[in-house]
N, C-alpha and C. Protein backbone atom coordinates (compact mmCIF):
# COMPACT_ATOMS: atom_id res chain seq x y z
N UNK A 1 -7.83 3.49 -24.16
CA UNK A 1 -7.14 3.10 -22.95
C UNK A 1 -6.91 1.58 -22.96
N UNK A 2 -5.58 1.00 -22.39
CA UNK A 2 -5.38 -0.37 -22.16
C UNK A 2 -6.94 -0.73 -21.23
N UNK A 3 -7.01 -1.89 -21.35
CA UNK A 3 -7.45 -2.98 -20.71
C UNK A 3 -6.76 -3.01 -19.34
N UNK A 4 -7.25 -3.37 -18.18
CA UNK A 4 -6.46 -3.68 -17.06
C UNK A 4 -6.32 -4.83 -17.18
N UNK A 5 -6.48 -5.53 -17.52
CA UNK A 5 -5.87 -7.61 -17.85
C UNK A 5 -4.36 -7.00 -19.01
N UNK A 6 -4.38 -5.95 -19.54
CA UNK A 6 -3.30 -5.99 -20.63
C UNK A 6 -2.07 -5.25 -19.64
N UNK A 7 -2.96 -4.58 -18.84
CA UNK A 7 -2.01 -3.23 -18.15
C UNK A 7 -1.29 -4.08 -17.09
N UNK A 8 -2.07 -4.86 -16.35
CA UNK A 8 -0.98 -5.84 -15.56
C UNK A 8 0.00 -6.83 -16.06
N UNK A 9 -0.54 -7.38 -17.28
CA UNK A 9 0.56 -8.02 -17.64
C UNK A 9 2.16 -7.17 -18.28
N UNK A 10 1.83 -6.20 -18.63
CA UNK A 10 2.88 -5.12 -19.11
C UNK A 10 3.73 -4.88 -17.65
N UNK A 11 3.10 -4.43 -16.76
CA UNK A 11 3.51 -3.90 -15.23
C UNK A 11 3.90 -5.26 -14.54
N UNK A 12 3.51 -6.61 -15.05
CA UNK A 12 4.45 -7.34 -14.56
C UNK A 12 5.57 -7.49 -15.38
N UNK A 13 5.36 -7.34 -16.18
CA UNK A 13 6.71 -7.62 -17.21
C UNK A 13 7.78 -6.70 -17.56
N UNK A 14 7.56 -5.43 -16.56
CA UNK A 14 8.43 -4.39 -16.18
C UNK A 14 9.94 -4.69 -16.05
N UNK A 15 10.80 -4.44 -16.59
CA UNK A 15 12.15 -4.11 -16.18
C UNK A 15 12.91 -2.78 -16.33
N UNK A 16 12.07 -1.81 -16.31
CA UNK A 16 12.22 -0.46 -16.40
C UNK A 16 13.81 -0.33 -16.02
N UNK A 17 13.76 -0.94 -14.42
CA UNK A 17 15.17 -0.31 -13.70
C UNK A 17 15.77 -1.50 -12.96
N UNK A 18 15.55 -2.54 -14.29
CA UNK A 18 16.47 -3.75 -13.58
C UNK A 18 18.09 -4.15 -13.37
N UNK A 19 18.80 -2.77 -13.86
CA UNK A 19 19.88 -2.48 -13.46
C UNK A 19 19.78 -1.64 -12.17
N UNK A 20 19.20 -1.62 -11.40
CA UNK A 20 19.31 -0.91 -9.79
C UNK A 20 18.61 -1.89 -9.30
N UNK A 21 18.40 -3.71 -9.13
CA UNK A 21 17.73 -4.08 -8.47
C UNK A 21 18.68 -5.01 -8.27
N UNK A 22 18.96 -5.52 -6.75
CA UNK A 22 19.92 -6.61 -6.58
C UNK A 22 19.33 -8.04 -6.09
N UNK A 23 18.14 -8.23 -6.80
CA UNK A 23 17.64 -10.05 -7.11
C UNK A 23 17.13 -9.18 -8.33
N UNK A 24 17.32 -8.63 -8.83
CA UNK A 24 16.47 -8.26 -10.33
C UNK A 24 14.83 -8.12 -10.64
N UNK A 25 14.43 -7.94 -11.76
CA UNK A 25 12.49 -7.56 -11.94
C UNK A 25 11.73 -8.06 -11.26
N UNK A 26 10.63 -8.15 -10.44
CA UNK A 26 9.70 -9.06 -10.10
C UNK A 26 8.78 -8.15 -9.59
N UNK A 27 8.03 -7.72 -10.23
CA UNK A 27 7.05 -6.48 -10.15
C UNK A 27 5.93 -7.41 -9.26
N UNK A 28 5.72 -6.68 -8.02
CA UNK A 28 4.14 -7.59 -7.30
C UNK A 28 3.67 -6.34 -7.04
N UNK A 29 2.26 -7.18 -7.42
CA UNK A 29 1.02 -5.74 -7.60
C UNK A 29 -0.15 -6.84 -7.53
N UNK A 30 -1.76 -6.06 -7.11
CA UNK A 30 -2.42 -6.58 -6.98
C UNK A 30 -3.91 -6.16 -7.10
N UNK A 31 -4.90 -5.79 -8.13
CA UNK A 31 -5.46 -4.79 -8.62
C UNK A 31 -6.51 -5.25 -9.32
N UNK A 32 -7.66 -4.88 -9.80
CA UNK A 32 -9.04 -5.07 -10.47
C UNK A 32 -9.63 -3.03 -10.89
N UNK A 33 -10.32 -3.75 -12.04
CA UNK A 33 -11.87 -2.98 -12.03
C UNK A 33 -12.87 -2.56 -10.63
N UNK A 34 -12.92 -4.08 -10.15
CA UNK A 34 -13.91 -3.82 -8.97
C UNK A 34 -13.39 -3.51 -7.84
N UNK A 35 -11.99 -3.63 -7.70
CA UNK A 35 -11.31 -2.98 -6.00
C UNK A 35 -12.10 -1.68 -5.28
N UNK A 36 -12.64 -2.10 -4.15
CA UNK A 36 -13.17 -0.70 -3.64
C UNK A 36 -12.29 -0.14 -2.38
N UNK A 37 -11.31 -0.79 -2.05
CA UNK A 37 -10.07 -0.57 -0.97
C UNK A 37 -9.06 -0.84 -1.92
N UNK A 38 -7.97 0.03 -1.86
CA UNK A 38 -6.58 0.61 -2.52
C UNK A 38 -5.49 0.89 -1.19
N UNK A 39 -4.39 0.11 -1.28
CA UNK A 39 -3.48 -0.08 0.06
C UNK A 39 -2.16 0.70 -1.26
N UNK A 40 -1.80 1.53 -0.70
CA UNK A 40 -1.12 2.06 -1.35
C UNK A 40 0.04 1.96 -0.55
N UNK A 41 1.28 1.00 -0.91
CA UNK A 41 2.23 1.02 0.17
C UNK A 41 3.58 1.42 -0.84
N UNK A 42 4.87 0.85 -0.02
CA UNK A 42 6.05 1.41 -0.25
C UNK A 42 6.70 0.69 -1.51
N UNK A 43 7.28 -0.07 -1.20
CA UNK A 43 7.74 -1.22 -2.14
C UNK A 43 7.60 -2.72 -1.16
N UNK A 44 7.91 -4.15 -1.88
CA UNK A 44 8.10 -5.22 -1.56
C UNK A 44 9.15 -5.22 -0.99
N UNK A 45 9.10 -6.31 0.38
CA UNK A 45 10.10 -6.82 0.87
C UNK A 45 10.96 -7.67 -0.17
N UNK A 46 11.86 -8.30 0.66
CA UNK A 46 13.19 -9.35 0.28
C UNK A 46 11.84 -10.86 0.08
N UNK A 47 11.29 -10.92 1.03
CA UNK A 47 10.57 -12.16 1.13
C UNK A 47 9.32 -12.49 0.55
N UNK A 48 8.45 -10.53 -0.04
CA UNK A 48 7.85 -10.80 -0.56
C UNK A 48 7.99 -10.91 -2.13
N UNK A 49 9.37 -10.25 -2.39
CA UNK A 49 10.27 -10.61 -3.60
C UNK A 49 10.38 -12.36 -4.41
N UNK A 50 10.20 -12.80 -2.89
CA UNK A 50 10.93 -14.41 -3.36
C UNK A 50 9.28 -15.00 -3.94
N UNK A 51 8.03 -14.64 -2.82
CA UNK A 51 7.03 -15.52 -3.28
C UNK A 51 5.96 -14.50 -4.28
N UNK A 52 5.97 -13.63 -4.48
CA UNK A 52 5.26 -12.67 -5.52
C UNK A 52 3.96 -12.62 -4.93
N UNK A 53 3.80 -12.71 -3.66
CA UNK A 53 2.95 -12.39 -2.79
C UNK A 53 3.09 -11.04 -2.04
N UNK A 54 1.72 -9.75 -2.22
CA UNK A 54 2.15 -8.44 -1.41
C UNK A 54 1.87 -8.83 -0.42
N UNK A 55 2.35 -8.15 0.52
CA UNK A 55 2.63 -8.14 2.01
C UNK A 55 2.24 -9.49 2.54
N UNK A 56 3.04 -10.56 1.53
CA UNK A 56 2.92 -12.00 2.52
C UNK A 56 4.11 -11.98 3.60
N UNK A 57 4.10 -11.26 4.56
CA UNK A 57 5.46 -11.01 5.29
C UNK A 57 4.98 -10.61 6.99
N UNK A 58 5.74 -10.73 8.20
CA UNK A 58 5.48 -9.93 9.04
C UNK A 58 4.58 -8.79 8.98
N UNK A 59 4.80 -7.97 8.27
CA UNK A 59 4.05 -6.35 7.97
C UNK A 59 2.40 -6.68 7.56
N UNK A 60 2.41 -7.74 6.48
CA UNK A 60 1.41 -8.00 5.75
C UNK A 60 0.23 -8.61 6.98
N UNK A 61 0.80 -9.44 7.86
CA UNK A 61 0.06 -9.96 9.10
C UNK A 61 -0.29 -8.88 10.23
N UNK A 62 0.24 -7.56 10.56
CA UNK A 62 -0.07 -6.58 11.17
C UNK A 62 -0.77 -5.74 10.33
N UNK A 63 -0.89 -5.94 9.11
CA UNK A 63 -1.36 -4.89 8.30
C UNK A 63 -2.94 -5.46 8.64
N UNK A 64 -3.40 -6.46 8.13
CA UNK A 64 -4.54 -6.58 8.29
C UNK A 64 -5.10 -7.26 9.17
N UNK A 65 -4.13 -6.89 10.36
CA UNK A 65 -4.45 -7.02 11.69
C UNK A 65 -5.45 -5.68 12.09
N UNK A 66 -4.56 -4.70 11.31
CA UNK A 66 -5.13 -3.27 11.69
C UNK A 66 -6.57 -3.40 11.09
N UNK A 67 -6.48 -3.54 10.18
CA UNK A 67 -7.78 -3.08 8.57
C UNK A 67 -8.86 -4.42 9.27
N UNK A 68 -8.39 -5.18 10.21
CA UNK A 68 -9.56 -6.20 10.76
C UNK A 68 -10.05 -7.29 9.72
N UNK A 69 -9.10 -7.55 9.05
CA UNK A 69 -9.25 -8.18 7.56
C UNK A 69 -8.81 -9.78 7.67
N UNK A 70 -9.30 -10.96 7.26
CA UNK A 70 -8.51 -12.15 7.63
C UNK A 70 -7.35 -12.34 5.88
N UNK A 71 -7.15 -12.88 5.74
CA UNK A 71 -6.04 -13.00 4.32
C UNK A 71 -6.99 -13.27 3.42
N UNK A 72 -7.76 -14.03 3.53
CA UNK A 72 -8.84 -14.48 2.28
C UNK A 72 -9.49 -13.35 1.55
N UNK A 73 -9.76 -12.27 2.23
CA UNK A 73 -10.27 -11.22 1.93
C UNK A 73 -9.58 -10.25 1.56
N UNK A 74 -8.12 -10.47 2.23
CA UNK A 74 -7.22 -9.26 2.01
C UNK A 74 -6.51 -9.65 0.39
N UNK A 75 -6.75 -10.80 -0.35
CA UNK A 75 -6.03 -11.19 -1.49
C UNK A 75 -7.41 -11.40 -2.63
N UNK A 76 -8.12 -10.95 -2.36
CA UNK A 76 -9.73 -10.72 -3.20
C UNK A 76 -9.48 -9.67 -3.61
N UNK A 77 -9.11 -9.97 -5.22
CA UNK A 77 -8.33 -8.41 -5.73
C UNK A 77 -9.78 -8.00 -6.29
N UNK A 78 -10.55 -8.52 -6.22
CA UNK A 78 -12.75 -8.29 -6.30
C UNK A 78 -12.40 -6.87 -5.69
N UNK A 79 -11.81 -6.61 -4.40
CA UNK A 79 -12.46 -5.94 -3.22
C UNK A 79 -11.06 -5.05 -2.82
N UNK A 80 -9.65 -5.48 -3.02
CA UNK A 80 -8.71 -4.77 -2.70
C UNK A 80 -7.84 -4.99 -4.02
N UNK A 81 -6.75 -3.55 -3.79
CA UNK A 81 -6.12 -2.83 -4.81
C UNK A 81 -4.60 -3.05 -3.85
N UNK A 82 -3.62 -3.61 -3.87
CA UNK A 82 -2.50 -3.60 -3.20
C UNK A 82 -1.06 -2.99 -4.28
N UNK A 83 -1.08 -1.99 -4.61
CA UNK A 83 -0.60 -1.22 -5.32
C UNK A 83 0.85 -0.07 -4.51
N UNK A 84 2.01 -1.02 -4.63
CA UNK A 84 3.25 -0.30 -4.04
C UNK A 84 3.66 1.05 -5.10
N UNK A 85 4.25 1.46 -4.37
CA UNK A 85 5.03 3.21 -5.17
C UNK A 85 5.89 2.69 -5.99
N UNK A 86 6.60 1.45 -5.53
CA UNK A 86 7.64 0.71 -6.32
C UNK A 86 7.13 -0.37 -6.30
N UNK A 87 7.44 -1.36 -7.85
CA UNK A 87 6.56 -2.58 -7.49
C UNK A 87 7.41 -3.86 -7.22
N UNK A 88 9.00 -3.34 -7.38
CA UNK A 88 10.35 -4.56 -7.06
C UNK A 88 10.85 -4.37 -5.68
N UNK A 89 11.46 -5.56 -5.44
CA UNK A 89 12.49 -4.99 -4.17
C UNK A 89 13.66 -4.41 -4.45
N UNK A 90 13.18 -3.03 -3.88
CA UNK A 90 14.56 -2.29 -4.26
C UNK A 90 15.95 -2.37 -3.61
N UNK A 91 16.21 -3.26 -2.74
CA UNK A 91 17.25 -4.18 -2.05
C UNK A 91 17.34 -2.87 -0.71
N UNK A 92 18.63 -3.69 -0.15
CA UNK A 92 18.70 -3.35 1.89
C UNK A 92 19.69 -2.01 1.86
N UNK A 93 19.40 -1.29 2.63
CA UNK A 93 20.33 -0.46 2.79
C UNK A 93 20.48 -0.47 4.12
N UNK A 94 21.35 0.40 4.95
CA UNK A 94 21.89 0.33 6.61
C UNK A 94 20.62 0.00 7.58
N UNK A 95 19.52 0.87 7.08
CA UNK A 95 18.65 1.07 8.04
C UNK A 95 17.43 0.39 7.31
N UNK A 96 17.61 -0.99 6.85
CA UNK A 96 16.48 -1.61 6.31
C UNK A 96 15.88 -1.40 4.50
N UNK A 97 15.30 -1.60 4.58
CA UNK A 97 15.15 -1.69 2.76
C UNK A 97 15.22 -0.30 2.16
N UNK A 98 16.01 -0.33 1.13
CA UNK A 98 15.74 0.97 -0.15
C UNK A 98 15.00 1.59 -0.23
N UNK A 99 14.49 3.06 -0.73
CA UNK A 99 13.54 3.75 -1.11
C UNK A 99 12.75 2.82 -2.34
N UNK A 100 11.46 3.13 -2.69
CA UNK A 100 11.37 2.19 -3.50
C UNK A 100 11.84 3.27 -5.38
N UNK A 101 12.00 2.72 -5.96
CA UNK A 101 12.57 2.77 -7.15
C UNK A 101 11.80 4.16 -7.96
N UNK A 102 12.47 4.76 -8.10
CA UNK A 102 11.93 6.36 -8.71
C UNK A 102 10.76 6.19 -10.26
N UNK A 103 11.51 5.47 -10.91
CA UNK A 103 10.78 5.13 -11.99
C UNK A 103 9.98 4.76 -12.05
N UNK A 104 9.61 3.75 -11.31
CA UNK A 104 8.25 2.74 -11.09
C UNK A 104 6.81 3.55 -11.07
N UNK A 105 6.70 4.73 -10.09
CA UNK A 105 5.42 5.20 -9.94
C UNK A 105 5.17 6.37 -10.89
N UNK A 106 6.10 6.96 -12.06
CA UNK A 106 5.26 7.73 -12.90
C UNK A 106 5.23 7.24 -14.37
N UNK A 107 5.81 5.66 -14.23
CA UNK A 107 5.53 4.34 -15.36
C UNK A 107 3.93 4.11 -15.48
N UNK A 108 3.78 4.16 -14.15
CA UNK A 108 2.63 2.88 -13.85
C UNK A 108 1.28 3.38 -13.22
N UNK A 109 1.47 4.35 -12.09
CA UNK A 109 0.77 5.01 -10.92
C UNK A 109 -0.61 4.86 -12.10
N UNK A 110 -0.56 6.50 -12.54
CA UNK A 110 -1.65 7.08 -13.17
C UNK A 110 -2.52 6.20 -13.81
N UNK A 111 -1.94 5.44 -14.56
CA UNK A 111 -2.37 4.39 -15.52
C UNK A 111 -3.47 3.38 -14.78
N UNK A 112 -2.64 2.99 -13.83
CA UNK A 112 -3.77 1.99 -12.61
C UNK A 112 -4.63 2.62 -12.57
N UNK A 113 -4.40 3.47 -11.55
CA UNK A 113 -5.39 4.51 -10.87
C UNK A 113 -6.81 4.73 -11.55
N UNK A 114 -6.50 4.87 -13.01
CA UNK A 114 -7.65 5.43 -13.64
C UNK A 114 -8.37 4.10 -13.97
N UNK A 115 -7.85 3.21 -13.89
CA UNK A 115 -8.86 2.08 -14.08
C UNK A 115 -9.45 1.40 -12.91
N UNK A 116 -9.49 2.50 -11.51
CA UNK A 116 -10.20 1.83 -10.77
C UNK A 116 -11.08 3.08 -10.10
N UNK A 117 -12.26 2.92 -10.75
CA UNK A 117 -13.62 3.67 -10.52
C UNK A 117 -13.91 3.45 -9.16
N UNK A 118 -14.05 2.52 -8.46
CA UNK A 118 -14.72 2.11 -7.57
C UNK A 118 -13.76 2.32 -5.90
N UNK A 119 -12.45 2.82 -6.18
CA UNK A 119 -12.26 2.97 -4.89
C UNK A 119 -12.98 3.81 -3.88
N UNK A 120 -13.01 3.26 -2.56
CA UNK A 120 -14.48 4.02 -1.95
C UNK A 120 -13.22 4.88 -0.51
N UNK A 121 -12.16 3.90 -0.41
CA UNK A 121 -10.51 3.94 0.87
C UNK A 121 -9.67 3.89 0.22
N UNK A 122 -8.86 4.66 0.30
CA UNK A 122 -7.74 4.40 0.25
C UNK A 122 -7.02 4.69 1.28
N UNK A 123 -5.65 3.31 1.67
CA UNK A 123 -5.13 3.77 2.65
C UNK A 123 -3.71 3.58 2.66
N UNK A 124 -2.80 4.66 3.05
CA UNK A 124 -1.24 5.05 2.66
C UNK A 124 -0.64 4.67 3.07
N UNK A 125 0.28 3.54 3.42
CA UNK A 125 1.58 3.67 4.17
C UNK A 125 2.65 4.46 4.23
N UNK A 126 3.54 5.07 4.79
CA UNK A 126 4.37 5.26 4.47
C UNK A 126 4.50 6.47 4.13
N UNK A 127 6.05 7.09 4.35
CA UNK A 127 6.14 8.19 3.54
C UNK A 127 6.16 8.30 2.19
N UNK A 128 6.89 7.50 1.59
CA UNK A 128 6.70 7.59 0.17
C UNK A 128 5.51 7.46 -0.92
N UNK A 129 5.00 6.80 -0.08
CA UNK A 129 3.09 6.97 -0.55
C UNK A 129 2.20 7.86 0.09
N UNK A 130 2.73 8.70 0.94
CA UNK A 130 1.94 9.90 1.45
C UNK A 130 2.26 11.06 0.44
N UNK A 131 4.02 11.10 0.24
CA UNK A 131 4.40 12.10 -0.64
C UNK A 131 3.46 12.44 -1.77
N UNK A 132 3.21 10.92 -2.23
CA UNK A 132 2.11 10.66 -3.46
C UNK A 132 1.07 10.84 -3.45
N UNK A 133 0.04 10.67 -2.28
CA UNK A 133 -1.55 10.81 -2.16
C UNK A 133 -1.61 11.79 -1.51
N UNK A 134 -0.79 12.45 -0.82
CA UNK A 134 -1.51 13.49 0.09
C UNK A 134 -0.61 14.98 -0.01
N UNK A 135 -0.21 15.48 -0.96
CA UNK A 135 -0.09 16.77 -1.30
C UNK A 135 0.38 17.63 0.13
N UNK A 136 -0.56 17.54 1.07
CA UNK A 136 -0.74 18.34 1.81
C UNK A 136 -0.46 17.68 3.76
N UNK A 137 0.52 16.49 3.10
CA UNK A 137 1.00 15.64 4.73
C UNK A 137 1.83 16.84 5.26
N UNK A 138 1.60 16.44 6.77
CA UNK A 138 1.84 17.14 7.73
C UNK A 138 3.84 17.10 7.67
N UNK A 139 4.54 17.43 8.70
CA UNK A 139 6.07 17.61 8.10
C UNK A 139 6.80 16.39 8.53
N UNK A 140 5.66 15.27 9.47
CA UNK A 140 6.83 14.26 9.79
C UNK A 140 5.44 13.17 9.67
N UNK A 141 6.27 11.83 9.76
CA UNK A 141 5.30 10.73 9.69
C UNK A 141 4.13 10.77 10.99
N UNK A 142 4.56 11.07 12.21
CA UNK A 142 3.51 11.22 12.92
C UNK A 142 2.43 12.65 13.24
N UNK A 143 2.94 13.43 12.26
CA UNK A 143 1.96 14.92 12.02
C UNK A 143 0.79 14.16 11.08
N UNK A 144 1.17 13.80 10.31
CA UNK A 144 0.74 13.30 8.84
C UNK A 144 -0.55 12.12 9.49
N UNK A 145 -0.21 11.23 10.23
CA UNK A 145 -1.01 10.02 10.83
C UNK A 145 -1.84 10.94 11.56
N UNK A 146 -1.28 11.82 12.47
CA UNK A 146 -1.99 12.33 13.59
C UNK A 146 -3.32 13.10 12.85
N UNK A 147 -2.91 14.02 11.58
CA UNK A 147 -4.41 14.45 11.01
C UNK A 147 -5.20 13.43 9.96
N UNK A 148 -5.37 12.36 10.46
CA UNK A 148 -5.87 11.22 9.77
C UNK A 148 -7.21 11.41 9.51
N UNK A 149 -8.04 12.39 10.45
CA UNK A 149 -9.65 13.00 10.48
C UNK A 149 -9.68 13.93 8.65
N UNK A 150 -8.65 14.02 8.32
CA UNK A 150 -8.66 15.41 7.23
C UNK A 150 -9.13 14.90 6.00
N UNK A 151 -8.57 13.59 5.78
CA UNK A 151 -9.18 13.02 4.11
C UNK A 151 -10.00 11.69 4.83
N UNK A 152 -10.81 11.52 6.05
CA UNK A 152 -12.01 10.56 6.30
C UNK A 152 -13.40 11.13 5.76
N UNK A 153 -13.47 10.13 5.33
CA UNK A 153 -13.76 8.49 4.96
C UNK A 153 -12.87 8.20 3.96
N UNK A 154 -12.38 9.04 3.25
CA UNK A 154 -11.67 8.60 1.63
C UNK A 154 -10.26 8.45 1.74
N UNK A 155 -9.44 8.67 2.79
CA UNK A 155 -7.76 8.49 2.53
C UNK A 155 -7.50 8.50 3.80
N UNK A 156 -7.06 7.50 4.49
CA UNK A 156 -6.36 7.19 5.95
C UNK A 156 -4.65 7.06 5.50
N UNK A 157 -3.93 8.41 6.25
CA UNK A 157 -2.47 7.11 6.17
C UNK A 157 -2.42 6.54 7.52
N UNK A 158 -1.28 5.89 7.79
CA UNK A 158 -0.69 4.65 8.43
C UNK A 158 0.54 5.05 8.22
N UNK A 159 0.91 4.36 9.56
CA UNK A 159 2.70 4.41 9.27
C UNK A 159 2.55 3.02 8.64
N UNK A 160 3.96 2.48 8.50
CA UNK A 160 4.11 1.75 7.88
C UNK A 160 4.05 0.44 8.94
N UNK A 161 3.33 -1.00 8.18
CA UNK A 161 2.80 -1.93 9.70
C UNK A 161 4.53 -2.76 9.75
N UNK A 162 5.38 -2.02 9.33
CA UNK A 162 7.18 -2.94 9.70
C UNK A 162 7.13 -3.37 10.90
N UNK A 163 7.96 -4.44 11.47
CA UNK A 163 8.21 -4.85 12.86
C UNK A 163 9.14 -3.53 13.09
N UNK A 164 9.84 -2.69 12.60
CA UNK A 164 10.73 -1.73 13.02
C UNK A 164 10.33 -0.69 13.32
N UNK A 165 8.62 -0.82 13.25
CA UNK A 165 8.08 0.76 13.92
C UNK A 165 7.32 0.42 14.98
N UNK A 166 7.92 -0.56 15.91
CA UNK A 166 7.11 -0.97 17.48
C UNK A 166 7.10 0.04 18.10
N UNK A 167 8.27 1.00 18.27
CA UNK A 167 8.91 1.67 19.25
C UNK A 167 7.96 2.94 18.80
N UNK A 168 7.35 3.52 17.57
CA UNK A 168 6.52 4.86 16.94
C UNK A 168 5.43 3.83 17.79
N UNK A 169 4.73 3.13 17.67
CA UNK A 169 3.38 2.31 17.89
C UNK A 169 3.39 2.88 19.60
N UNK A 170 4.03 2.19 20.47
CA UNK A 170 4.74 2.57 21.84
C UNK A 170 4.68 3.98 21.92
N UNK A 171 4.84 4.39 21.40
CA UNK A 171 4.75 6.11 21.59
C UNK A 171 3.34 6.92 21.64
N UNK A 172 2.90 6.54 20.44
CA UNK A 172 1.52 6.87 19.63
C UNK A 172 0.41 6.05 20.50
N UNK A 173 0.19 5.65 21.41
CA UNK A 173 -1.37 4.92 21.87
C UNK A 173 -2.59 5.70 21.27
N UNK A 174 -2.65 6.29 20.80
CA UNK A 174 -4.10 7.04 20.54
C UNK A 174 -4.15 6.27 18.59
N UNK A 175 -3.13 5.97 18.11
CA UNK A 175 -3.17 5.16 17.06
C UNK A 175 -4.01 3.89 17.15
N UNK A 176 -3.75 2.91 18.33
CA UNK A 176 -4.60 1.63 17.99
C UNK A 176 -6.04 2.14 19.01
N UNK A 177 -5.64 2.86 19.68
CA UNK A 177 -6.75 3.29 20.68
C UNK A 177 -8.32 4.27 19.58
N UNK A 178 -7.68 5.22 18.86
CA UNK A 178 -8.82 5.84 17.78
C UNK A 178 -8.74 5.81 16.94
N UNK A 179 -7.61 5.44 15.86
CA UNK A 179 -7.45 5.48 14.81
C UNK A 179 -7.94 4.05 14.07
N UNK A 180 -7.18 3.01 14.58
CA UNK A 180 -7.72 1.82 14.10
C UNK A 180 -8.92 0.71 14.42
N UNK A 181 -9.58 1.46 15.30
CA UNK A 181 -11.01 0.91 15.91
C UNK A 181 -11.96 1.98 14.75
N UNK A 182 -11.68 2.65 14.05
CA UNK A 182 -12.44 3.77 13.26
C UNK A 182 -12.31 2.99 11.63
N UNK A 183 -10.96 2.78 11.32
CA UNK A 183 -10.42 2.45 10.43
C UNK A 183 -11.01 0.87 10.16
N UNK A 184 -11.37 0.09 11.09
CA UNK A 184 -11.66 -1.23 11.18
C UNK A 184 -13.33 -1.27 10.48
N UNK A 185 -13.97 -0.27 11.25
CA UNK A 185 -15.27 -0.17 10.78
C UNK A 185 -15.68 0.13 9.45
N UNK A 186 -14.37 1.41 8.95
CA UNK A 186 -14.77 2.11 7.72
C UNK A 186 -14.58 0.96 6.97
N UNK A 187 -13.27 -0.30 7.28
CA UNK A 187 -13.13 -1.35 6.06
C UNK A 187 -14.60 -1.99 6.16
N UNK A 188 -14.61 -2.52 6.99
CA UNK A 188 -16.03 -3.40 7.13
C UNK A 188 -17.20 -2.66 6.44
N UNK A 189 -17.49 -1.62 6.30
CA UNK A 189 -18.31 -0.65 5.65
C UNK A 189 -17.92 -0.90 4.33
N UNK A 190 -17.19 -0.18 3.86
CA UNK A 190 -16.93 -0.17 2.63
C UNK A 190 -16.84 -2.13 1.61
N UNK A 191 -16.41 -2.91 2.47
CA UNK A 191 -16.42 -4.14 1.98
C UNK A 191 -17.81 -4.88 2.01
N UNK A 192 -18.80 -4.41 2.30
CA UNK A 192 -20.17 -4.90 2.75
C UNK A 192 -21.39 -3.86 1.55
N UNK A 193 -20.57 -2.59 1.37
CA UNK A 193 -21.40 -2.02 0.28
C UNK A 193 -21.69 -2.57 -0.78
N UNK A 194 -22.60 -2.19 -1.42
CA UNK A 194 -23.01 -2.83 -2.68
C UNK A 194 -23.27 -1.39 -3.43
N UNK A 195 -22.90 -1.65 -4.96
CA UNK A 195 -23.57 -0.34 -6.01
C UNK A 195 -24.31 -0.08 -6.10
């Protein structure tokens, strides 16, 4: 098996499908041996495209708003796995960014994955990373969130933390009300364990 120091540099140096990307390659990923939290999200923004920073963006600041996380901790690839379905920006379409890129996750997925023993959470954004971790999601994004009890302690999804899902958030109160007062603890748990 690769090395994960060899496997990231390959997965950054990806241009699998740099003819479907409109700023071109820039694979951001963020990953270790020792990660014991795995954020399994969609693809990169436009902005996190420009600084090769994951979720240095709006989303990225609600994200670990939720997970109760300050940034210092959330970029301790020691302790977290920030691992998109797609790892480029797959550029804008009508209703906000692209699906992320088809190729990308059966390049790369498996390969990661197996080099990280130690995940203790993983947690999903998104549909396109539910499609992927959870076999068995419910038929819409808020079925899928709503049985969030089904893979605890080991797999929480999340919608996705976009400024464009205020109006699902607004709907859903039992999300920040039980879901992420639960979710806050399990991080703090799991980041405080020792082997």
């Amino acid at each position: 098996m690769t090395s994960m120091t060899a496997l990231l540099k390959d997965v950054r140096a990806c241009s699998l499908c740099a003819n479907h990307l409109p700023l071109g390659p820039r694979p951001v990923v963020q990953a270790s041996t020792t990660a014991r939290i795995l954020v399994a999200g969609q693809a990169p923004g436009r902005k996190v495209h420009q600084t090769g920073i994951p979720f240095d963006d709006v989303s990225g600041d609600r994200l670990r708003d939720w997970l109760g996380i300050s940034r210092d901790v959330f970029y301790d690839d020691r302790n977290m796995a920030l691992i998109p379905m797609g790892f480029c920006f797959p550029g804008t379409g009508k209703f906000g960014d692209l699906a992320p890129r088809p190729e990308c996750a059966p390049a790369w997925r498996k390969a990661l994955l197996a080099h990280m023993k130690h995940i203790q959470l993983t947690i999903v954004l998104g549909q396109y990373a539910q499609a992927y971790h959870l076999p068995d999601r419910g038929k819409s994004l808020t079925e899928t969130v709503l049985r969030w009890r089904n893979g605890w302690p080991l797999v929480v999804p999340l919608p996705h933390p976009s400024p464009r899902n205020k109006r699902w958030l607004k709907h859903n109160p039992w999300f920040e009300s039980e879901l992420l007062p639960a979710l806050r603890l399990r991080v703090a748990e799991v980041l405080q364990a020792t082997d």
